[in-house]
PDB file of N, CA and C in Angstrom:
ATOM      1  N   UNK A   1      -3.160  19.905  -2.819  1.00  0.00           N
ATOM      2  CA  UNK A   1      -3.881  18.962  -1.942  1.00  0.00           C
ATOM      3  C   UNK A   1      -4.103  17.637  -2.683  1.00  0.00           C
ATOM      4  N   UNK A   2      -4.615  17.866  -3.963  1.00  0.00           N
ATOM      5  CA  UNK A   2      -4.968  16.691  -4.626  1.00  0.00           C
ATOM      6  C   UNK A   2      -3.647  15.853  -4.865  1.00  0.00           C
ATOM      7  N   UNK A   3      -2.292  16.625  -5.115  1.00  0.00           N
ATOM      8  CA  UNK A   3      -1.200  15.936  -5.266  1.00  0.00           C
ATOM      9  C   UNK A   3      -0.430  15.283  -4.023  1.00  0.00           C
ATOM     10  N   UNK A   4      -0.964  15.609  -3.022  1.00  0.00           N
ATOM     11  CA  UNK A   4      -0.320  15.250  -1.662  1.00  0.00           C
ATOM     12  C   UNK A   4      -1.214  13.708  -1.278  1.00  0.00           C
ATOM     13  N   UNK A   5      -2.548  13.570  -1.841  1.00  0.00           N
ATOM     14  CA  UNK A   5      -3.202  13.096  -1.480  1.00  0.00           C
ATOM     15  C   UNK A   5      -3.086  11.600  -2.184  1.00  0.00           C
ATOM     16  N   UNK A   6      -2.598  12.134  -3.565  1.00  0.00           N
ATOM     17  CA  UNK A   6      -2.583  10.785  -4.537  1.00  0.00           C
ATOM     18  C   UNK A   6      -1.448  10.226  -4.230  1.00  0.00           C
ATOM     19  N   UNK A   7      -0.202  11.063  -4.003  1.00  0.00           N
ATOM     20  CA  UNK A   7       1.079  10.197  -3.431  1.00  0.00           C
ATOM     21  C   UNK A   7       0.778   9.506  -2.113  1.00  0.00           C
ATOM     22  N   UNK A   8       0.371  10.171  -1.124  1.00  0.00           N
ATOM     23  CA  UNK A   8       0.261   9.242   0.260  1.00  0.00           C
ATOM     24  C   UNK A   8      -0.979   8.149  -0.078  1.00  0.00           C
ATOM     25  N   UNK A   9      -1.416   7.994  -1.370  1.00  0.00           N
ATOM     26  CA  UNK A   9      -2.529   7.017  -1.447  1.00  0.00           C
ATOM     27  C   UNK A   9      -1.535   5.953  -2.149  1.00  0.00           C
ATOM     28  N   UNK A  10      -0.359   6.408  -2.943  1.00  0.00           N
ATOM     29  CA  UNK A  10       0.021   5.447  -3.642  1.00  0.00           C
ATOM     30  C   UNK A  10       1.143   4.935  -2.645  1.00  0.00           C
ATOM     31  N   UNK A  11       1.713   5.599  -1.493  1.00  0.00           N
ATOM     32  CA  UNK A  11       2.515   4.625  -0.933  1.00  0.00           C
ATOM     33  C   UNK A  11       1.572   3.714   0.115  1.00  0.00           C
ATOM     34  N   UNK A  12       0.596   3.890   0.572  1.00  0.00           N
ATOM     35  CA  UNK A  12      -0.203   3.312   1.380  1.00  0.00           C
ATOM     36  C   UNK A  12      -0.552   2.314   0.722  1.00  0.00           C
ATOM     37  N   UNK A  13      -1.183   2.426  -0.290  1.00  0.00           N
ATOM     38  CA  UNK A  13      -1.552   0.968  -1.502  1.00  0.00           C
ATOM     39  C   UNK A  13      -0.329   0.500  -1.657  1.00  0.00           C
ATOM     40  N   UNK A  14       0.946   1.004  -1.705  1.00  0.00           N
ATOM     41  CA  UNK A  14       2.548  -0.127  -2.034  1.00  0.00           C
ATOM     42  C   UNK A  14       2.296  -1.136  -1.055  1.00  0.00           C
ATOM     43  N   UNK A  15       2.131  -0.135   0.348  1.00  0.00           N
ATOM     44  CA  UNK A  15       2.279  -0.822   1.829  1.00  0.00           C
ATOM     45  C   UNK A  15       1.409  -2.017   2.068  1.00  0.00           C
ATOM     46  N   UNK A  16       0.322  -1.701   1.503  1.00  0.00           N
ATOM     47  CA  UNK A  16      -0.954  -2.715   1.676  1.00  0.00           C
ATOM     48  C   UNK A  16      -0.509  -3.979   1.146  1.00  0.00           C
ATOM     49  N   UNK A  17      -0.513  -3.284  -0.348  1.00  0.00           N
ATOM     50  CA  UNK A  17       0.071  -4.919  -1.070  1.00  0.00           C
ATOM     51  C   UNK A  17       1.602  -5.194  -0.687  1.00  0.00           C
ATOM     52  N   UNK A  18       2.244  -5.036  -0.410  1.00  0.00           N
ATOM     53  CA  UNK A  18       3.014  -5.869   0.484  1.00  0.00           C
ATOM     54  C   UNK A  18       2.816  -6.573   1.867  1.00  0.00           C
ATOM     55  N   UNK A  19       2.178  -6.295   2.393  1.00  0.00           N
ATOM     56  CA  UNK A  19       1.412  -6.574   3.543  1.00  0.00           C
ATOM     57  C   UNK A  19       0.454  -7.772   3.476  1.00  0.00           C
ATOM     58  N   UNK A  20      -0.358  -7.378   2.162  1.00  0.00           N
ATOM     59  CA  UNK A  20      -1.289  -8.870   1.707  1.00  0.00           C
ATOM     60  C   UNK A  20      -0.334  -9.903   1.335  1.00  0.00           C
ATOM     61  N   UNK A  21       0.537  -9.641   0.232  1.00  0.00           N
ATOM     62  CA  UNK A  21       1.844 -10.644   0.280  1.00  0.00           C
ATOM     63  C   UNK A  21       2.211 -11.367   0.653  1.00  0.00           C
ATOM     64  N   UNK A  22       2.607 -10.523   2.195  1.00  0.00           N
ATOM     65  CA  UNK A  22       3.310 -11.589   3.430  1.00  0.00           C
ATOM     66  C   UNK A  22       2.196 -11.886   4.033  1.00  0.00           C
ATOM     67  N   UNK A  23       1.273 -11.225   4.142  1.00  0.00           N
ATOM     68  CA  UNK A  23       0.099 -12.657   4.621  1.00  0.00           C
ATOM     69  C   UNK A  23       0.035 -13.660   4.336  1.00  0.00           C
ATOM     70  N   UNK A  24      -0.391 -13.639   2.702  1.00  0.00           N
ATOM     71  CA  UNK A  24      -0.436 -15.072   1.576  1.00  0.00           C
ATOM     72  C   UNK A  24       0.271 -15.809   1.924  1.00  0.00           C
ATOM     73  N   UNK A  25       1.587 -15.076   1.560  1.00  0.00           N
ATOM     74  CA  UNK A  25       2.759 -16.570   1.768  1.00  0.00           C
ATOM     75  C   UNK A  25       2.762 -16.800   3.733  1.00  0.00           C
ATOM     76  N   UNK A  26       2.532 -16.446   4.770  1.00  0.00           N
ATOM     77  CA  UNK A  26       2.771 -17.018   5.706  1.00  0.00           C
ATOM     78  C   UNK A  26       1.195 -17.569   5.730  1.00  0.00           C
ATOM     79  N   UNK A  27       0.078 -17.517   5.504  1.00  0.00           N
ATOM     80  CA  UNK A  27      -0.866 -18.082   5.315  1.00  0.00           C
ATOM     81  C   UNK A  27      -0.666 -19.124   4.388  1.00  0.00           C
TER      82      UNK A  27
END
């Protein structure tokens, strides 16, 4: 559980910061 949990946390945080990213730069 704990290992299922830290991977879907670490692609969600990839996702995020890419996401803030393309905010920035189109902001």
């Amino acid at each position: 559980m704990y290992r299922v949990v830290s991977g879907y946390g670490g692609v969600l945080f990839s996702v995020l910061l890419s996401v803030v990213k393309k905010n920035t730069f189109y902001f």
